[in-house]
C-alpha atoms as a PDB file:
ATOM      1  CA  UNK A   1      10.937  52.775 -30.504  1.00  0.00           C
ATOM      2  CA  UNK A   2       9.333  51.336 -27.353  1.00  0.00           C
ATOM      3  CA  UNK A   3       5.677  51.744 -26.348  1.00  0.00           C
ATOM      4  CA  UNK A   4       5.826  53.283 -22.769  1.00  0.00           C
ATOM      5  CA  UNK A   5       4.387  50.613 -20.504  1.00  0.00           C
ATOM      6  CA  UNK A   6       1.747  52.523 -19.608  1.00  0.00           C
ATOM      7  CA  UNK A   7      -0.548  55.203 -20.520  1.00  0.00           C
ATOM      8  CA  UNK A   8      -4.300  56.776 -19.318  1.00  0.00           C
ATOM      9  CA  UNK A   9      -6.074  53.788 -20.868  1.00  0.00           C
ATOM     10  CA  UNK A  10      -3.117  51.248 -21.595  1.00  0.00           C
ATOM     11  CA  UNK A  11      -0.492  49.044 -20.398  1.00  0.00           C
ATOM     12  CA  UNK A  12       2.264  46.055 -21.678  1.00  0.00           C
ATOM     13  CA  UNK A  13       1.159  42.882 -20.434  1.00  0.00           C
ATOM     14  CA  UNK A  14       4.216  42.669 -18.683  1.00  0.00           C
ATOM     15  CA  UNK A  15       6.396  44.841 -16.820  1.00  0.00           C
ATOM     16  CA  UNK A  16       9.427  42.251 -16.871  1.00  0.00           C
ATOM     17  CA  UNK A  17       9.114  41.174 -20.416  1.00  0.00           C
ATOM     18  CA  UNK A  18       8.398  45.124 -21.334  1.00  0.00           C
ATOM     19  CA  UNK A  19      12.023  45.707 -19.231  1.00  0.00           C
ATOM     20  CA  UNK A  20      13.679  42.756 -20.926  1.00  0.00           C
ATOM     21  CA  UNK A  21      12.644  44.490 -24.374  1.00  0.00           C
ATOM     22  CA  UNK A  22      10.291  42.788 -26.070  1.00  0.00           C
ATOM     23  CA  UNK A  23       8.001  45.850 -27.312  1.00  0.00           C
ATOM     24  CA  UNK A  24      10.170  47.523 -29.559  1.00  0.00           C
ATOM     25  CA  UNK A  25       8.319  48.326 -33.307  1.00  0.00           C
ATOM     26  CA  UNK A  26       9.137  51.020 -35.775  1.00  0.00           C
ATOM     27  CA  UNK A  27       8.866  54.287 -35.136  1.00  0.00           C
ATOM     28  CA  UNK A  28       6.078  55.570 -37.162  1.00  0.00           C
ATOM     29  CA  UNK A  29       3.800  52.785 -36.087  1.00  0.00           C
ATOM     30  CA  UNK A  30       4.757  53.054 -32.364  1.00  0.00           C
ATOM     31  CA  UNK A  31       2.597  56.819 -32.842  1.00  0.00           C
ATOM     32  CA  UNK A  32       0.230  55.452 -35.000  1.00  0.00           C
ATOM     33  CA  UNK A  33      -0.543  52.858 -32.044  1.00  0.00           C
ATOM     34  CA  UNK A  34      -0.202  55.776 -29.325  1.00  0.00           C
ATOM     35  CA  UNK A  35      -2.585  57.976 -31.359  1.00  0.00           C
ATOM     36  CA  UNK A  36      -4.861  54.641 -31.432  1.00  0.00           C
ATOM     37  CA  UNK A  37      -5.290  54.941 -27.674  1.00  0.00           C
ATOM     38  CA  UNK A  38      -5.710  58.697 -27.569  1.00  0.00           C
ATOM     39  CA  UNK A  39      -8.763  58.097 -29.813  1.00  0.00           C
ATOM     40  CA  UNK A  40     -10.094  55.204 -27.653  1.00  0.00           C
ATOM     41  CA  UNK A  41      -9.802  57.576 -24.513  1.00  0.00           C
ATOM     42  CA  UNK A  42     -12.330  59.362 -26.351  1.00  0.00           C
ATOM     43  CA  UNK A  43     -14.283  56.806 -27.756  1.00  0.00           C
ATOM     44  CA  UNK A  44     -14.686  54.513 -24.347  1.00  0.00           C
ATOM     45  CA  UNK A  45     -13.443  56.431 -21.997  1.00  0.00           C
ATOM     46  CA  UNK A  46     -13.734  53.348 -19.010  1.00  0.00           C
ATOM     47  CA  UNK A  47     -11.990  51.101 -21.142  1.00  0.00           C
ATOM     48  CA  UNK A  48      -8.211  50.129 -20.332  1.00  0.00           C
ATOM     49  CA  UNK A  49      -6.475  48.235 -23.341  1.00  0.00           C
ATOM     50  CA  UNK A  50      -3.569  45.979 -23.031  1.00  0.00           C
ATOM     51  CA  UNK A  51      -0.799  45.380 -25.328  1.00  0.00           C
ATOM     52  CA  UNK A  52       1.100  42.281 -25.705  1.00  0.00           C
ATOM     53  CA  UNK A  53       4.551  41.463 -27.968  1.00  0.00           C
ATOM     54  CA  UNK A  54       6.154  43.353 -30.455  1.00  0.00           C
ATOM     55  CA  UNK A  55       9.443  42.414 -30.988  1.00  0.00           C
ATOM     56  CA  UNK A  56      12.951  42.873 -30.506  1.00  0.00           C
ATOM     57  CA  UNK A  57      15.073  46.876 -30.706  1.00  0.00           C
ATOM     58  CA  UNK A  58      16.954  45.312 -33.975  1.00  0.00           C
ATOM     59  CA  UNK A  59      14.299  42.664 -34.770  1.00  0.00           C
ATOM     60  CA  UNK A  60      15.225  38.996 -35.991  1.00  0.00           C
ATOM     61  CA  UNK A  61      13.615  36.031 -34.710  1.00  0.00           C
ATOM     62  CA  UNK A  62      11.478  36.443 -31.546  1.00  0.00           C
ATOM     63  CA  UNK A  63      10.835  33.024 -30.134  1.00  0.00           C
ATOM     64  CA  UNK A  64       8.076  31.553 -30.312  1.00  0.00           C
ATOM     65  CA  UNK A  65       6.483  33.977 -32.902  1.00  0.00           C
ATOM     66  CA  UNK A  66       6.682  32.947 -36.251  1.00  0.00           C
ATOM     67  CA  UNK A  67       5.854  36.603 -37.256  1.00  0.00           C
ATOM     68  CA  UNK A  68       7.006  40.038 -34.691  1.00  0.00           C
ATOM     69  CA  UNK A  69      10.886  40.160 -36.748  1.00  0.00           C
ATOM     70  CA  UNK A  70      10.300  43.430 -38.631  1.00  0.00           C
ATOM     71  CA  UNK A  71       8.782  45.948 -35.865  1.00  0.00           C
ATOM     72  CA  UNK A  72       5.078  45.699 -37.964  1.00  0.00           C
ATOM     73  CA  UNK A  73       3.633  42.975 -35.907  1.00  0.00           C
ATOM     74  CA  UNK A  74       1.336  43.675 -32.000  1.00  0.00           C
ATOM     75  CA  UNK A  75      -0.029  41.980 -30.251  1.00  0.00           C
ATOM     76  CA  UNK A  76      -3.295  42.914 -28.557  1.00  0.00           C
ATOM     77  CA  UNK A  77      -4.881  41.885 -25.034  1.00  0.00           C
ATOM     78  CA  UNK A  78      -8.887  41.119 -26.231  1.00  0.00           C
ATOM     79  CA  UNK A  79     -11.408  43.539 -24.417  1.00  0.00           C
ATOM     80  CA  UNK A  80     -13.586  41.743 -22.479  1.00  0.00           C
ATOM     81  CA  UNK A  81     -16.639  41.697 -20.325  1.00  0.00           C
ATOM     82  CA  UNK A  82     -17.354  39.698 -16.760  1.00  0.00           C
ATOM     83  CA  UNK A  83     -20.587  39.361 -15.355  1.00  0.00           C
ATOM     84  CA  UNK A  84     -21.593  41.429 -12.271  1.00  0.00           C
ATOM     85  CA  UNK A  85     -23.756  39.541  -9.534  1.00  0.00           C
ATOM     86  CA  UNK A  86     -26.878  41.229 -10.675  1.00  0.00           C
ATOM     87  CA  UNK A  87     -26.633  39.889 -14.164  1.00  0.00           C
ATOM     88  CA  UNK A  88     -24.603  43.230 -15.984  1.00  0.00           C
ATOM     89  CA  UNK A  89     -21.686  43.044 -17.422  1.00  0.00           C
ATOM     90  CA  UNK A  90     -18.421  45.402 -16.621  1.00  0.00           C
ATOM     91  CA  UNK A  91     -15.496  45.562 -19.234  1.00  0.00           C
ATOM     92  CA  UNK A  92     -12.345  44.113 -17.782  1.00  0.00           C
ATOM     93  CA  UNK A  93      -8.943  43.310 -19.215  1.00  0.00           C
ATOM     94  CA  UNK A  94      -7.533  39.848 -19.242  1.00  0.00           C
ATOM     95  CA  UNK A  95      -5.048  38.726 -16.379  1.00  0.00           C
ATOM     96  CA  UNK A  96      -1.444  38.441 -17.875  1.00  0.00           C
ATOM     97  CA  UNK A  97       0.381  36.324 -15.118  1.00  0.00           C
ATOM     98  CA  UNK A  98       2.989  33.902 -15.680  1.00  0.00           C
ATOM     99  CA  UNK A  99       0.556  31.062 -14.398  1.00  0.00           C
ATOM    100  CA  UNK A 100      -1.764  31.950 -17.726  1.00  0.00           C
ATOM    101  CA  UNK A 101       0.933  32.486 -19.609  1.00  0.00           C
ATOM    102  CA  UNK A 102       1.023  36.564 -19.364  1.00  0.00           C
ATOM    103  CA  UNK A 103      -2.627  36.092 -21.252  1.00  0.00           C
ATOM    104  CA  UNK A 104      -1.363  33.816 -24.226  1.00  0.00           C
ATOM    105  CA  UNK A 105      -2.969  31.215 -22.495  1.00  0.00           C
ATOM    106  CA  UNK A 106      -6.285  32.480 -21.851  1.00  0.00           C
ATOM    107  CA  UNK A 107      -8.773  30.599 -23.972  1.00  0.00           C
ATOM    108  CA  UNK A 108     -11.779  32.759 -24.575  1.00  0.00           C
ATOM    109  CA  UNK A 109     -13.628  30.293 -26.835  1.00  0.00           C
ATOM    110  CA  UNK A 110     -13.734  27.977 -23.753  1.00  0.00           C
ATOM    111  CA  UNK A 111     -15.106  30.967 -21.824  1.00  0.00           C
ATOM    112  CA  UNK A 112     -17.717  32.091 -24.933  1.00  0.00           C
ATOM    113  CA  UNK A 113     -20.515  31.289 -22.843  1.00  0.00           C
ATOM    114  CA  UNK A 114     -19.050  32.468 -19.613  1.00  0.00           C
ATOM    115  CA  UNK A 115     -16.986  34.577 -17.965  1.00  0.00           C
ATOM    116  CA  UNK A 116     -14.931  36.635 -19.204  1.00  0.00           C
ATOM    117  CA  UNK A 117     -16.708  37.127 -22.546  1.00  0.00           C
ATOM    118  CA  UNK A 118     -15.007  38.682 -25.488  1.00  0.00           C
ATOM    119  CA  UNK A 119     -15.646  42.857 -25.704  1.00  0.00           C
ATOM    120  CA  UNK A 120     -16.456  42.630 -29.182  1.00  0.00           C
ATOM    121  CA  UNK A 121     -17.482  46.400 -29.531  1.00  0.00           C
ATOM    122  CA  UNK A 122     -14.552  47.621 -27.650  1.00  0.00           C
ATOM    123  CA  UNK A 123     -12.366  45.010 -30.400  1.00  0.00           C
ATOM    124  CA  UNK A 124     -14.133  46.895 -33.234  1.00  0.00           C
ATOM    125  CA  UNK A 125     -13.652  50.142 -31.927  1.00  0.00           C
ATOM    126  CA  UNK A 126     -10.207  49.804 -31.227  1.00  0.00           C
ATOM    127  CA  UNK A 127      -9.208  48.250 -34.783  1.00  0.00           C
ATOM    128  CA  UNK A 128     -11.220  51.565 -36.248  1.00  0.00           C
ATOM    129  CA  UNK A 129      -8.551  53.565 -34.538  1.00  0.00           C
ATOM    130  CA  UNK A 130      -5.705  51.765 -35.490  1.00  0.00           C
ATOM    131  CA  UNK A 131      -6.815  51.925 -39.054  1.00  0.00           C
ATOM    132  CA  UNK A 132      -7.421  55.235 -39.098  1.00  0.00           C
ATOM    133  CA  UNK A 133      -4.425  56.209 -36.978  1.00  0.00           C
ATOM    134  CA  UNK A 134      -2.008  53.738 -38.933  1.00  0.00           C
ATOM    135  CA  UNK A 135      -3.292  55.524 -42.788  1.00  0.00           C
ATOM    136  CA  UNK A 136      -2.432  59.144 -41.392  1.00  0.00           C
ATOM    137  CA  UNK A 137       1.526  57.677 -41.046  1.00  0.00           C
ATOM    138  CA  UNK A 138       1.084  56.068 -44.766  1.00  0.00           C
ATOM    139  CA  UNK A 139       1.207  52.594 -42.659  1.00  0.00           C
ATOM    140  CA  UNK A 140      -2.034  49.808 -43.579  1.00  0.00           C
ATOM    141  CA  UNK A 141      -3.056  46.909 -41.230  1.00  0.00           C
ATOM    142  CA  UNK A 142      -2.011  43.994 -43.579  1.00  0.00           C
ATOM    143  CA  UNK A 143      -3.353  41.225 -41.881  1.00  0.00           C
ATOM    144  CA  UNK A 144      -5.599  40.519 -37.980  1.00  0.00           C
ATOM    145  CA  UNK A 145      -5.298  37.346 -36.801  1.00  0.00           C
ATOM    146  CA  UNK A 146      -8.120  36.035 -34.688  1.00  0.00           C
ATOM    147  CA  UNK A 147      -9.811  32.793 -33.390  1.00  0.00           C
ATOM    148  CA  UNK A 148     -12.598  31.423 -36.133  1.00  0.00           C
ATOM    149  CA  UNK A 149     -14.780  31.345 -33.513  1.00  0.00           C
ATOM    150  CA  UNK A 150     -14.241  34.720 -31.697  1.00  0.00           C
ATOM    151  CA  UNK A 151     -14.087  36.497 -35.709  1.00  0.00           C
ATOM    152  CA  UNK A 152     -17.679  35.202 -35.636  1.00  0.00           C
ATOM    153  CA  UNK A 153     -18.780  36.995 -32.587  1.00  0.00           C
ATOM    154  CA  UNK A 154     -17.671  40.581 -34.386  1.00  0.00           C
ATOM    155  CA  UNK A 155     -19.116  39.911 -37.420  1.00  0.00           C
ATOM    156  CA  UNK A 156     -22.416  39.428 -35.628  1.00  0.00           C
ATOM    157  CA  UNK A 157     -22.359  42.981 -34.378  1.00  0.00           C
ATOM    158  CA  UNK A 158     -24.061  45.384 -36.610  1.00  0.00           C
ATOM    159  CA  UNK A 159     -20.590  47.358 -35.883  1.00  0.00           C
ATOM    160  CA  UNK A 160     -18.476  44.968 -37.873  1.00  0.00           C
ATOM    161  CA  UNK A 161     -19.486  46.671 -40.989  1.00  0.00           C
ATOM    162  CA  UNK A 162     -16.970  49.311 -40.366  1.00  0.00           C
ATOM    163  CA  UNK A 163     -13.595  46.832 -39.854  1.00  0.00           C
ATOM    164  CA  UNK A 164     -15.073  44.804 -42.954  1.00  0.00           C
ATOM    165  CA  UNK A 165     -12.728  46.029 -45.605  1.00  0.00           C
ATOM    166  CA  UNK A 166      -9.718  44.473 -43.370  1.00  0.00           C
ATOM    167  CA  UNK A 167      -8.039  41.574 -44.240  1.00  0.00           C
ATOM    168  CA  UNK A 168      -8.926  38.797 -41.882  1.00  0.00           C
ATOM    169  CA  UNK A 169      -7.622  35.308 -41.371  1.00  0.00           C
ATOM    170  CA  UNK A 170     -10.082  32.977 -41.935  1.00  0.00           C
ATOM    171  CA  UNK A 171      -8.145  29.841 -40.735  1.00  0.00           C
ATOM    172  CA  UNK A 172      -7.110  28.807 -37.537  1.00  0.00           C
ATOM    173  CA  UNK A 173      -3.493  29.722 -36.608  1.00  0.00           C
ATOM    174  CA  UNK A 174      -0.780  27.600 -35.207  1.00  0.00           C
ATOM    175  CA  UNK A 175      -1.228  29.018 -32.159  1.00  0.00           C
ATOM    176  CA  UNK A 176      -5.085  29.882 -30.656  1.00  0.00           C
ATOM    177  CA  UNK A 177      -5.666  33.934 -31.018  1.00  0.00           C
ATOM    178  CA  UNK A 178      -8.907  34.298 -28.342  1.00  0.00           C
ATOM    179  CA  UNK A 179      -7.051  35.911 -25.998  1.00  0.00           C
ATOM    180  CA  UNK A 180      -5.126  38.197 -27.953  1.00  0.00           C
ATOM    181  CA  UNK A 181      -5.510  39.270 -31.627  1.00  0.00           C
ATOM    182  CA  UNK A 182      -2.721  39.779 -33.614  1.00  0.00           C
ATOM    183  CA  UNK A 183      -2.177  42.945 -36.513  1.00  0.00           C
ATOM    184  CA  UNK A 184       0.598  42.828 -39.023  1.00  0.00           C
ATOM    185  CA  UNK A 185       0.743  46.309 -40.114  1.00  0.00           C
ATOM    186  CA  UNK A 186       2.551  47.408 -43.670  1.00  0.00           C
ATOM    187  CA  UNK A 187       3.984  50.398 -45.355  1.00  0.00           C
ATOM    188  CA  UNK A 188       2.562  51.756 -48.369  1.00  0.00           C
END
């Protein structure tokens, strides 16, 4: 199945590459994902989430990915936060343009001090849903891939306790994961 592009509070990263057909994943996770977003409607209700690759309708290799072949793997636009003049901060999605890359080449740790600044809250609240929403279709998150750096601004909030229990890279991947974190999902 294909996410729709867009919904209340989300959208593909891309409207071409969503056309061309690189969203596709299987179909019990594509409505654990939706049901992820119906829950974060409710949860932050100003908060617009992006999604990024999936994978191919019949899977195989999906260049450059070294993982997205089975229909278990998202990508996921970080949340984040830009400063208002008065010194407040707004949440915001990342801009995925061909000149950055369609957000792949955003580089939040660059940024960590600046602006945009990682959403960490709206990142832990949104991998609570997808846990929850991904157990209730006998799915598990199997791995989240994130930045070292970026995996040390969540586990600083007091809210981290509650995405703990999931199983984290600790390296570095081959690729930087700042502006988008990346969940392998699994059947039980």
């Amino acid at each position: 199945v294909t996410l729709p592009y867009s919904g209340k509070n989300f959208q593909a990263y891309s409207w071409f590459w969503h056309a061309v057909g690189r969203c596709y994943l299987k179909d019990t996770l594509g409505a654990a994902v939706l049901d992820a977003y119906k829950e974060m409607e409710i949860a932050i209700p100003d908060r617009r989430f992006i999604y990024g690759e999936i994978g191919w309708k019949n899977g195989g290799n999906f260049w450059p990915h070294r993982t997205h072949r089975q229909g278990l793997s998202v990508d996921f636009m970080t949340p984040v936060l830009r400063h208002k003049a008065e010194g407040t901060y707004v949440p915001d999605t990342l801009s995925c343009m061909p000149w950055n890359l369609w957000g792949y080449g955003t580089r939040l740790e660059a940024a960590k001090n600046g602006d945009p600044e990682i959403d960490a809250e709206a990142c832990i609240a949104h991998l609570v849903a997808l846990n929850k929403a991904v157990a209730t279709y006998g799915l598990s998150i199997k791995l989240v891939i994130f930045d070292p750096p970026l995996l040390k601004i969540l586990r600083a909030s007091p809210n981290f306790r509650k995405i703990a229990g999931l199983p984290f890279m600790e390296k570095a991947a081959w690729f930087p994961h700042d502006g988008h974190y990346h969940v392998d999902f699994a059947t039980r």
